[in-house]
PDB file of N, CA and C in Angstrom:
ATOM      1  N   UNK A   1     145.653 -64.128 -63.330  1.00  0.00           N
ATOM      2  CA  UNK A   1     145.900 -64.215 -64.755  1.00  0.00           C
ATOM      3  C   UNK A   1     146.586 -62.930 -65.202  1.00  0.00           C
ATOM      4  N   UNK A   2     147.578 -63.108 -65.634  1.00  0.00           N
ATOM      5  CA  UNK A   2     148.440 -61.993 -66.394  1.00  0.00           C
ATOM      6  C   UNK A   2     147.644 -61.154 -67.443  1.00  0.00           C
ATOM      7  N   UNK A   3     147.417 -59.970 -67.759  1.00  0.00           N
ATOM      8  CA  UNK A   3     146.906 -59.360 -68.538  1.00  0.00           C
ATOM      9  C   UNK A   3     146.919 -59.333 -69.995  1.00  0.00           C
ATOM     10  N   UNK A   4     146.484 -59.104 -70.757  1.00  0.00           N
ATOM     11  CA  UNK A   4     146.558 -59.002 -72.315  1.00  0.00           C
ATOM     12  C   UNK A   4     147.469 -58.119 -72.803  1.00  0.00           C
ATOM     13  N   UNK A   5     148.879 -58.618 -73.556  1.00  0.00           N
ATOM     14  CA  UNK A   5     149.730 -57.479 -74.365  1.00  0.00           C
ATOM     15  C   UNK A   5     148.756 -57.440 -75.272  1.00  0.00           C
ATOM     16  N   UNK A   6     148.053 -56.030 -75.928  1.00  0.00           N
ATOM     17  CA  UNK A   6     147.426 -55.817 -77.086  1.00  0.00           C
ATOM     18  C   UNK A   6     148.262 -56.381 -78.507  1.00  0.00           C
ATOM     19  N   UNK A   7     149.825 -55.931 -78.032  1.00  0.00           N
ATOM     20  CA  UNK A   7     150.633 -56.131 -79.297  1.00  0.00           C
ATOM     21  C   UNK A   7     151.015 -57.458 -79.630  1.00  0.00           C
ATOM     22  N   UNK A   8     151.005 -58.116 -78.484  1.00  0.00           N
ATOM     23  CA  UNK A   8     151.588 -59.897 -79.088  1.00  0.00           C
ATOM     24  C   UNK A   8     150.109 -60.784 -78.940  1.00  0.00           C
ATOM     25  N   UNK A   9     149.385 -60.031 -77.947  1.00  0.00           N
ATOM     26  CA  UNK A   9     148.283 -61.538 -77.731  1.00  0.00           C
ATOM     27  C   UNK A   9     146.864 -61.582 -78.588  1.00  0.00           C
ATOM     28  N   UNK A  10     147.229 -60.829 -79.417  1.00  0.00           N
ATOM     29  CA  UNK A  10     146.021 -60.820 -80.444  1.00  0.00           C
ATOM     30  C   UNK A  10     146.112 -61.208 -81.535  1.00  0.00           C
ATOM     31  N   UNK A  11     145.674 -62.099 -81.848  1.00  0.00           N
ATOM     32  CA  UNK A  11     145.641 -63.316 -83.343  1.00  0.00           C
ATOM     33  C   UNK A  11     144.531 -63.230 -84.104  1.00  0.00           C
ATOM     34  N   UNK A  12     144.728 -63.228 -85.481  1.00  0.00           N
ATOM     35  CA  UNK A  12     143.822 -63.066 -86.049  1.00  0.00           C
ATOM     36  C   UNK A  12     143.270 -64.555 -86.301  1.00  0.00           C
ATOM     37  N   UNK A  13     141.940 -65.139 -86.438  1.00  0.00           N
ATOM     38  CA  UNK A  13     141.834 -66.621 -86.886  1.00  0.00           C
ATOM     39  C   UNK A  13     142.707 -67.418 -87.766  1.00  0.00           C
ATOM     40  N   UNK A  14     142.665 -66.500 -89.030  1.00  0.00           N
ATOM     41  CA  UNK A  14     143.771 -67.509 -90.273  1.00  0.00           C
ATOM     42  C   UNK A  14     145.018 -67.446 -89.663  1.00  0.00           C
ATOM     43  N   UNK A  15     145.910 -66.298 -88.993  1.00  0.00           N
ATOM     44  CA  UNK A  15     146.967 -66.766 -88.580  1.00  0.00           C
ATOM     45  C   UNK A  15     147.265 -68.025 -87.228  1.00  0.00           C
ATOM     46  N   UNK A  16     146.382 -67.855 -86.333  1.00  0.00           N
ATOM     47  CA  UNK A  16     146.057 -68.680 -85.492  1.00  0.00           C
ATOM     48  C   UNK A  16     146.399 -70.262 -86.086  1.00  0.00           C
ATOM     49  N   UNK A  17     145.277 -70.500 -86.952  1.00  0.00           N
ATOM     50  CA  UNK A  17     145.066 -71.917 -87.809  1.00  0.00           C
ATOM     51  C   UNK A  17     146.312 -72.176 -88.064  1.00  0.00           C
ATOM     52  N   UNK A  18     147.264 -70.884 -88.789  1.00  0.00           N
ATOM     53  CA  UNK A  18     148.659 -71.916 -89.608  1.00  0.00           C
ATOM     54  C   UNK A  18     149.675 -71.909 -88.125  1.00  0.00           C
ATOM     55  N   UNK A  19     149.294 -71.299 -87.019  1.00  0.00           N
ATOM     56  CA  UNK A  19     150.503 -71.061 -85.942  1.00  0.00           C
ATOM     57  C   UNK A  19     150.103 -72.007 -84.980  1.00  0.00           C
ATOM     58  N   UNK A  20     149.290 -72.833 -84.826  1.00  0.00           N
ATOM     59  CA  UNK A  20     148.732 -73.213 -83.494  1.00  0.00           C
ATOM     60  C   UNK A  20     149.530 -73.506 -82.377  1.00  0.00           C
ATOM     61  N   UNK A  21     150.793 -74.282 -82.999  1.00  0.00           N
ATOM     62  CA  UNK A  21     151.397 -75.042 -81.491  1.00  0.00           C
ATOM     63  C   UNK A  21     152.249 -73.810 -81.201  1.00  0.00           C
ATOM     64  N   UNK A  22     152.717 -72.811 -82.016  1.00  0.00           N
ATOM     65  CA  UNK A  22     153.684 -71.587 -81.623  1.00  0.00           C
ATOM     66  C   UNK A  22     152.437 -70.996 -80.737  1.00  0.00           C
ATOM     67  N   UNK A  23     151.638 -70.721 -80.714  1.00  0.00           N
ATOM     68  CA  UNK A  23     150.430 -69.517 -79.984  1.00  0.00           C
ATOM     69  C   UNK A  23     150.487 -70.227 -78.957  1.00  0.00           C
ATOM     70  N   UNK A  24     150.423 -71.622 -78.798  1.00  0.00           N
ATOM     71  CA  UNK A  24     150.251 -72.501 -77.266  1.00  0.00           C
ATOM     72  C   UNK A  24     151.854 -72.518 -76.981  1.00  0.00           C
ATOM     73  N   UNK A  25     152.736 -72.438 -77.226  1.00  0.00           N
ATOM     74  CA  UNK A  25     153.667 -72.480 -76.629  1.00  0.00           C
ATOM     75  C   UNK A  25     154.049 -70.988 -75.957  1.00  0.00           C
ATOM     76  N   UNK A  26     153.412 -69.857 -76.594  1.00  0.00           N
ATOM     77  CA  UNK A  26     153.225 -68.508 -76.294  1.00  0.00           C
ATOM     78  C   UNK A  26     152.362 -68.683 -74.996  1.00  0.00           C
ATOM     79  N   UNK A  27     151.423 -69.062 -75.250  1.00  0.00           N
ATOM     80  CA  UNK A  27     150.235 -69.174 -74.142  1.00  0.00           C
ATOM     81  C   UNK A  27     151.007 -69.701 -72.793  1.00  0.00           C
ATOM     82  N   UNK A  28     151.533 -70.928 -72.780  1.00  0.00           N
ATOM     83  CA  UNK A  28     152.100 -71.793 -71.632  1.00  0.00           C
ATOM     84  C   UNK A  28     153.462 -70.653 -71.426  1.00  0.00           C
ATOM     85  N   UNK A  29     154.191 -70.269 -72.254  1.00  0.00           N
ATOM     86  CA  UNK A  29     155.467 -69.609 -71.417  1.00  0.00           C
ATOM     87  C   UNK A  29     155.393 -67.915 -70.324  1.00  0.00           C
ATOM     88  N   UNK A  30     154.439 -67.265 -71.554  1.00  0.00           N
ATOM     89  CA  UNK A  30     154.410 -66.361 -70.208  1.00  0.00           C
ATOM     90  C   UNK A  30     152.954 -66.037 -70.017  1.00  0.00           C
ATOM     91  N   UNK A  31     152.336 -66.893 -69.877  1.00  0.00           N
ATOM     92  CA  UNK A  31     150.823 -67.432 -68.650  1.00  0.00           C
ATOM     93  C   UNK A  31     150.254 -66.222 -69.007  1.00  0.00           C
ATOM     94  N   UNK A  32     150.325 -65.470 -69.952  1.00  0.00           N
ATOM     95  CA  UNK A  32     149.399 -64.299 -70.933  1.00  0.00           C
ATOM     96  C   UNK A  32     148.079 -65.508 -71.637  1.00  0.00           C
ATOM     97  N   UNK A  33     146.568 -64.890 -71.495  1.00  0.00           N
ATOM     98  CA  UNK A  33     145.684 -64.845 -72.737  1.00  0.00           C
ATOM     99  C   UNK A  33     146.173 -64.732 -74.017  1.00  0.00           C
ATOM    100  N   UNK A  34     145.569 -65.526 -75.166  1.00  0.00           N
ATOM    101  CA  UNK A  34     145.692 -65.067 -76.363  1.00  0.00           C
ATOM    102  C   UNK A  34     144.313 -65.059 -76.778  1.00  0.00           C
ATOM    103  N   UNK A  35     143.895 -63.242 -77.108  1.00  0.00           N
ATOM    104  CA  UNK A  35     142.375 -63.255 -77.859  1.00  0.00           C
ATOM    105  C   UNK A  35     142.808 -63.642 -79.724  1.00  0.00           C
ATOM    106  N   UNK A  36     141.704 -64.492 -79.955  1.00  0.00           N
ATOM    107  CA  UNK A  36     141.428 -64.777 -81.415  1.00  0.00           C
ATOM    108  C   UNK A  36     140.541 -64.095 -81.795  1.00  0.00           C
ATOM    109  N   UNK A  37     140.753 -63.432 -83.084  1.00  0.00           N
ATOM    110  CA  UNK A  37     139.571 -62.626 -83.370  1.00  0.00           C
ATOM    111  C   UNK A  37     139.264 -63.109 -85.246  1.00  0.00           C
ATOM    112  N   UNK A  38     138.066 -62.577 -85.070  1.00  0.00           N
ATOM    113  CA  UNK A  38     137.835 -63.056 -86.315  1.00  0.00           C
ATOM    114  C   UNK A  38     136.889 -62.124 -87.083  1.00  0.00           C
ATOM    115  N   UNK A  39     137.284 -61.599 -88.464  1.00  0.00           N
ATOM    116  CA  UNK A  39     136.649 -60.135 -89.199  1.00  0.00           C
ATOM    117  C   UNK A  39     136.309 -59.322 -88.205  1.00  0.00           C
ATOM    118  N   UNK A  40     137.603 -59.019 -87.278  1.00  0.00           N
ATOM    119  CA  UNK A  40     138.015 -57.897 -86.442  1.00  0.00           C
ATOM    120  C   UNK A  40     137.363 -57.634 -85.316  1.00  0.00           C
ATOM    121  N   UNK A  41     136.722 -58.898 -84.671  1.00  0.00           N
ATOM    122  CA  UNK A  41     136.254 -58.913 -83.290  1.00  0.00           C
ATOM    123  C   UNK A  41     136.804 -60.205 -82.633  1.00  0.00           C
ATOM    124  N   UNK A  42     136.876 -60.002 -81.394  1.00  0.00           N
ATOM    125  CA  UNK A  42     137.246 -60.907 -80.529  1.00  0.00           C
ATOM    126  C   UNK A  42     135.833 -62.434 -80.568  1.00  0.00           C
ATOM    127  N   UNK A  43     136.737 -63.239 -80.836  1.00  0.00           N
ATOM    128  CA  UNK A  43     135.487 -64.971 -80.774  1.00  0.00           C
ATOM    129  C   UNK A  43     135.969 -65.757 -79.763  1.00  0.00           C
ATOM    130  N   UNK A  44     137.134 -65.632 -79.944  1.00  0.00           N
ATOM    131  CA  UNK A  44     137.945 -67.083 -78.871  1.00  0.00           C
ATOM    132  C   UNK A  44     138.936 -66.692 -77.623  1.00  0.00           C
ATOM    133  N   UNK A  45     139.261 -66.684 -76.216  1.00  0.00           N
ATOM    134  CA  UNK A  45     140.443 -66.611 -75.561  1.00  0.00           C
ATOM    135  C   UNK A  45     141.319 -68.168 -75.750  1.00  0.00           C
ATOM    136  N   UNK A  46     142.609 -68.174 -76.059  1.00  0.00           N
ATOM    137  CA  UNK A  46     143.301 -69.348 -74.919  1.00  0.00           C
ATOM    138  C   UNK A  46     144.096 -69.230 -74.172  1.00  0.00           C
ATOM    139  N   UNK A  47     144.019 -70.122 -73.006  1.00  0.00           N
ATOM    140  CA  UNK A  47     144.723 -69.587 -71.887  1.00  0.00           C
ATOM    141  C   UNK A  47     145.883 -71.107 -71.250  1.00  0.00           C
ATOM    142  N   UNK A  48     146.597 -70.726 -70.416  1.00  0.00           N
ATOM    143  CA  UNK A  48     147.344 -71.697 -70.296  1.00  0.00           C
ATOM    144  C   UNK A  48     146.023 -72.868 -69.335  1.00  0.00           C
ATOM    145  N   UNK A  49     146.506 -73.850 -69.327  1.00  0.00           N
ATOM    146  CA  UNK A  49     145.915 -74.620 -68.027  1.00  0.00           C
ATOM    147  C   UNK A  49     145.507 -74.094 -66.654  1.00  0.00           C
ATOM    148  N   UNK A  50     147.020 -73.694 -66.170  1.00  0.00           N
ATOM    149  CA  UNK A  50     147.241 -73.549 -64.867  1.00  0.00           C
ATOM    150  C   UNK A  50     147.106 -72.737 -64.712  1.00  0.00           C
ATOM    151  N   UNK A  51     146.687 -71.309 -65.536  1.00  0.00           N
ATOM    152  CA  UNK A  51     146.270 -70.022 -64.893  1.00  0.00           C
ATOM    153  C   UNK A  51     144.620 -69.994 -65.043  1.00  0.00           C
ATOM    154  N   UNK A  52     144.129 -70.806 -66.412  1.00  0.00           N
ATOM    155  CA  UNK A  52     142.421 -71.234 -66.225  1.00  0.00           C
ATOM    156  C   UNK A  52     142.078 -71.903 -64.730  1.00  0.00           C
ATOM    157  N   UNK A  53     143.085 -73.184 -63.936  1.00  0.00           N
ATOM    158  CA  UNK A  53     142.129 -73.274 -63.153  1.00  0.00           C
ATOM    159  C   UNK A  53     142.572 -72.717 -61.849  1.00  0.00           C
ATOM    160  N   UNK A  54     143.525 -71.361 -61.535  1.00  0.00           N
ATOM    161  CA  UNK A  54     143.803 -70.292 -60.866  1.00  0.00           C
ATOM    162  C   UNK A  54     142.445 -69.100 -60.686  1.00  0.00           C
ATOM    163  N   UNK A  55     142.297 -69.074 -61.806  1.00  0.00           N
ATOM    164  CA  UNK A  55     141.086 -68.167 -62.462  1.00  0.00           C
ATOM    165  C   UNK A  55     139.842 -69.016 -62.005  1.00  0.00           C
ATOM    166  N   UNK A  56     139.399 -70.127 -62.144  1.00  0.00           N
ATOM    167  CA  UNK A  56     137.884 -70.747 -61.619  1.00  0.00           C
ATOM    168  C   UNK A  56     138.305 -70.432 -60.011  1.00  0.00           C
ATOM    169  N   UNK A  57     139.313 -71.061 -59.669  1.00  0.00           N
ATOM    170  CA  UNK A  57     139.558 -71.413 -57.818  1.00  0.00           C
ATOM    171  C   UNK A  57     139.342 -69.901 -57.643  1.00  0.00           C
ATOM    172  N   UNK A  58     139.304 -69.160 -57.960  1.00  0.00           N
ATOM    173  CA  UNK A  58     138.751 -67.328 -57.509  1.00  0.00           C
ATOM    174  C   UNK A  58     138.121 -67.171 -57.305  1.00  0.00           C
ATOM    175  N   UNK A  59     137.250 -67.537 -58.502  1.00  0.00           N
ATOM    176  CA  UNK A  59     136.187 -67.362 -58.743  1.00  0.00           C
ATOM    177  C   UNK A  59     135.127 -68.096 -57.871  1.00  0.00           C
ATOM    178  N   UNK A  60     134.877 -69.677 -57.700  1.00  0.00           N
ATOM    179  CA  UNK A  60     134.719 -69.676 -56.884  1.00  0.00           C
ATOM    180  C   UNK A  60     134.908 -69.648 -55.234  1.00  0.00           C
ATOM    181  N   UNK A  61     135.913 -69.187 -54.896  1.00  0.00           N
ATOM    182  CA  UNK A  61     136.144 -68.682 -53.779  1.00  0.00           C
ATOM    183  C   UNK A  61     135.594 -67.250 -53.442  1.00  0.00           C
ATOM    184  N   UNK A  62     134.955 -66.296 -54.814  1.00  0.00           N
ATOM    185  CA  UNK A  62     134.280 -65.082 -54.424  1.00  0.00           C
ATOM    186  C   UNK A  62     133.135 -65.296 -54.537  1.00  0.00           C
ATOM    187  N   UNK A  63     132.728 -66.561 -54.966  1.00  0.00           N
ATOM    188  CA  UNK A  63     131.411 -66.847 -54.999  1.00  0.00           C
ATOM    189  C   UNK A  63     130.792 -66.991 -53.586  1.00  0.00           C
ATOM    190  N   UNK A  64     131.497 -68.039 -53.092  1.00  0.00           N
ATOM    191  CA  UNK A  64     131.245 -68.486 -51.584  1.00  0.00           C
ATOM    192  C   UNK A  64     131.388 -67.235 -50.803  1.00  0.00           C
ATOM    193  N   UNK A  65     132.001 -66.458 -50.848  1.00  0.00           N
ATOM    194  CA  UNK A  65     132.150 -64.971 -50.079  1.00  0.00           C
ATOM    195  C   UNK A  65     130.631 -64.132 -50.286  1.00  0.00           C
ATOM    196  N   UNK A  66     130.316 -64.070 -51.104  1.00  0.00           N
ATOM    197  CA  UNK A  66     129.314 -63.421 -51.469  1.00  0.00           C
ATOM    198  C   UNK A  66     127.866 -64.265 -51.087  1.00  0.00           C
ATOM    199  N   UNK A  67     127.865 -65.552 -51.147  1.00  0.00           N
ATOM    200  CA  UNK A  67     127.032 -66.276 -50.704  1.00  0.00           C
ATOM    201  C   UNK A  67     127.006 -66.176 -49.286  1.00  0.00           C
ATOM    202  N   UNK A  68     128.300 -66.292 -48.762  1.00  0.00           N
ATOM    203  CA  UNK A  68     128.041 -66.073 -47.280  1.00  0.00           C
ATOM    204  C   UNK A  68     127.674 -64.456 -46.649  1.00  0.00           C
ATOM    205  N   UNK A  69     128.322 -63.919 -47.664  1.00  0.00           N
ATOM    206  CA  UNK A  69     127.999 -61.798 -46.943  1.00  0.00           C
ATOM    207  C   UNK A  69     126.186 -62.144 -46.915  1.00  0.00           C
ATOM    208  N   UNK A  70     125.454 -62.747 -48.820  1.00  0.00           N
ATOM    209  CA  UNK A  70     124.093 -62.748 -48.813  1.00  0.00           C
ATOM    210  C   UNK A  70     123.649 -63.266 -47.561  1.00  0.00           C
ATOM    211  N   UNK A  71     123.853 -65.010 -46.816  1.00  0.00           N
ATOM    212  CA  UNK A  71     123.389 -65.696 -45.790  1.00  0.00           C
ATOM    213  C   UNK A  71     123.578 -64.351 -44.561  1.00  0.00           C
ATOM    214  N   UNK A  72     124.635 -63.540 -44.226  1.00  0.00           N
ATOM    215  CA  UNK A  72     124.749 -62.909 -43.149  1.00  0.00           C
ATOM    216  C   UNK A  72     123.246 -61.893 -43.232  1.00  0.00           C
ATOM    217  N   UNK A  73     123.151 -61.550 -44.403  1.00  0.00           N
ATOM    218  CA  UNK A  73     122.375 -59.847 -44.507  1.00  0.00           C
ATOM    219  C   UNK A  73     120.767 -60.462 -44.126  1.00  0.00           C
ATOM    220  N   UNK A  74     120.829 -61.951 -44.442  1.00  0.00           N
ATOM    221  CA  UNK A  74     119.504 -62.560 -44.449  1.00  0.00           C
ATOM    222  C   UNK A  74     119.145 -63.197 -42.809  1.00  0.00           C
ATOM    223  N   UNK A  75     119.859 -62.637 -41.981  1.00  0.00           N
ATOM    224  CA  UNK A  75     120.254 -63.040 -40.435  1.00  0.00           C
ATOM    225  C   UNK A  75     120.726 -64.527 -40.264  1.00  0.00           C
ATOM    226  N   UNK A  76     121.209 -65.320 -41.224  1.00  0.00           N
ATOM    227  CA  UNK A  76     121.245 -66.684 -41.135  1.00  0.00           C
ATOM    228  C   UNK A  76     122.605 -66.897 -40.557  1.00  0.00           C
ATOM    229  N   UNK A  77     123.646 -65.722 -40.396  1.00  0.00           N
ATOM    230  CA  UNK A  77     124.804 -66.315 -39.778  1.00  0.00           C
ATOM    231  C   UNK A  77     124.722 -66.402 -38.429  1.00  0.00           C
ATOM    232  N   UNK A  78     126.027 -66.891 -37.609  1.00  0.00           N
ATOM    233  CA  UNK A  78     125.958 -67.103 -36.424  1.00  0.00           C
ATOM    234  C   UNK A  78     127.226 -65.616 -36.080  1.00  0.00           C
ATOM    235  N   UNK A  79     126.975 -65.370 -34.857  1.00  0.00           N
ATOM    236  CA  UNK A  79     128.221 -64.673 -34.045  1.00  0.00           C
ATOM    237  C   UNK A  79     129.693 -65.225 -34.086  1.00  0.00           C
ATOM    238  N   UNK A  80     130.382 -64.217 -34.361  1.00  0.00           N
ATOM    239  CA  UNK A  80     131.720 -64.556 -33.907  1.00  0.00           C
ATOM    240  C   UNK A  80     132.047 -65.591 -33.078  1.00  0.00           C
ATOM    241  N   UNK A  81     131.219 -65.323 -31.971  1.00  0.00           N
ATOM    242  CA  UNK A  81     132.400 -66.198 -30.774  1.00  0.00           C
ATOM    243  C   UNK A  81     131.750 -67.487 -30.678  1.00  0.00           C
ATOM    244  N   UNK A  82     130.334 -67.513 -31.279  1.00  0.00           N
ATOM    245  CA  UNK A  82     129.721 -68.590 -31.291  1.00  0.00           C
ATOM    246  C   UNK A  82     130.697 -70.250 -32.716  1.00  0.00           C
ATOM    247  N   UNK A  83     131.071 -69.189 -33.672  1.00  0.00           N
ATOM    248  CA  UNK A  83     132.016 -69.661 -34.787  1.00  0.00           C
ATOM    249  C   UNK A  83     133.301 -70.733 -34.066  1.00  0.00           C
ATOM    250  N   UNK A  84     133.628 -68.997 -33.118  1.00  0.00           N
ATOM    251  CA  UNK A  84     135.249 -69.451 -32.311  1.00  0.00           C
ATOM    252  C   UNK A  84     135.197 -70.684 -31.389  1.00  0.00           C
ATOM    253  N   UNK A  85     133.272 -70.894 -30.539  1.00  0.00           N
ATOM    254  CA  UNK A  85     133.377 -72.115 -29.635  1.00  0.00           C
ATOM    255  C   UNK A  85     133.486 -73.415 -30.846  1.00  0.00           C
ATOM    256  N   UNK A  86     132.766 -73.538 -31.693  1.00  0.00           N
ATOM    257  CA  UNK A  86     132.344 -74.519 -32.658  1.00  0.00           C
ATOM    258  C   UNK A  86     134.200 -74.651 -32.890  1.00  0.00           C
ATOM    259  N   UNK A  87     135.193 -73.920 -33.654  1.00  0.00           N
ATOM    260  CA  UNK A  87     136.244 -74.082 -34.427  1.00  0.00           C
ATOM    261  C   UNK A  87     136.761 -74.767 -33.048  1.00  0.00           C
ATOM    262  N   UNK A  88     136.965 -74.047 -31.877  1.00  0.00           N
ATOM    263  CA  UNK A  88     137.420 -74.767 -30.788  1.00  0.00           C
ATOM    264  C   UNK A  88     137.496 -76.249 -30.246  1.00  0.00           C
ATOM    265  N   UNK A  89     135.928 -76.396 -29.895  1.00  0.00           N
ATOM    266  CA  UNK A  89     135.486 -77.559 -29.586  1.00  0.00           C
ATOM    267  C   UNK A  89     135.744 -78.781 -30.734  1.00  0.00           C
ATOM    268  N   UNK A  90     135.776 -78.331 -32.195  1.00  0.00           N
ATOM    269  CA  UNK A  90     136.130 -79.536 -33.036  1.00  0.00           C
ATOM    270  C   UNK A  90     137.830 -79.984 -32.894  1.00  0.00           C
ATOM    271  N   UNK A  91     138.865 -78.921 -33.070  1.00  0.00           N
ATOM    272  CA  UNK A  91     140.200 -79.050 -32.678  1.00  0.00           C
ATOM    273  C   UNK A  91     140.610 -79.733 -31.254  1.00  0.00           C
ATOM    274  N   UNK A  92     139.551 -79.437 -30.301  1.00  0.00           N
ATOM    275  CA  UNK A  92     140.016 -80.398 -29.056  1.00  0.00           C
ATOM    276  C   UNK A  92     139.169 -82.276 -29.154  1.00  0.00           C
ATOM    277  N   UNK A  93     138.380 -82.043 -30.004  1.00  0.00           N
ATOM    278  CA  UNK A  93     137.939 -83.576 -30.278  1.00  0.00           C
ATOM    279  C   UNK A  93     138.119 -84.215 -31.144  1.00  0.00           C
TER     280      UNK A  93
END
C-alpha cells in the first residue's frame, strides 16, 4: 500500500460528503489511502480495492509465518530434510 500524502489524502468529513466520487476516483488512480477526519481526528480510511486485498494477502501470509516460527519454538516442526523427503515423494506420485 502506497503511503499517505499528508497534503492531498486528508479529507475533512463535510468535504468528503460533497466530493465522494472525486476522493474515489483519487483513491483508485494513485492506489494512495484517503484518511477522513472528523473535528480534527482521523474516523475513516478509504482505500482502493486492489491494494485492500494486497494488504489482507500480507497480512495473512505473516500470520501463517508467525504461526509457524510459534509451532517451531513449541518443537512441533519437522527437520529440513524430513520436509525435502515429504515435498519429494509427493512430486514423484
Amino acid at each position: 500500500m502506497q503511503p499517505i500524502n499528508l497534503k492531498e489524502d486528508v479529507q475533512p468529513l463535510s468535504e468528503f460528503r460533497s466530493g465522494v466520487s472525486s476522493f474515489i476516483q483519487q483513491v483508485t488512480e494513485t492506489k494512495r489511502p484517503l484518511l477522513i477526519t472528523q473535528h480534527g481526528k482521523g474516523v475513516a480510511i478509504l482505500t482502493d480495492v486492489e491494494e485492500f486485498e494486497n494488504l489482507t494477502a500480507r497480512l495473512d501470509l505473516l500470520e501463517s509465518i508467525y504461526k509457524a516460527e510459534a509451532q517451531i519454538n513449541d518443537g512441533k516442526g519437522i527437520s529440513h530434510d524430513d520436509a525435502k523427503s515429504i515435498v519429494l515423494k509427493s512430486i514423484k506420485t
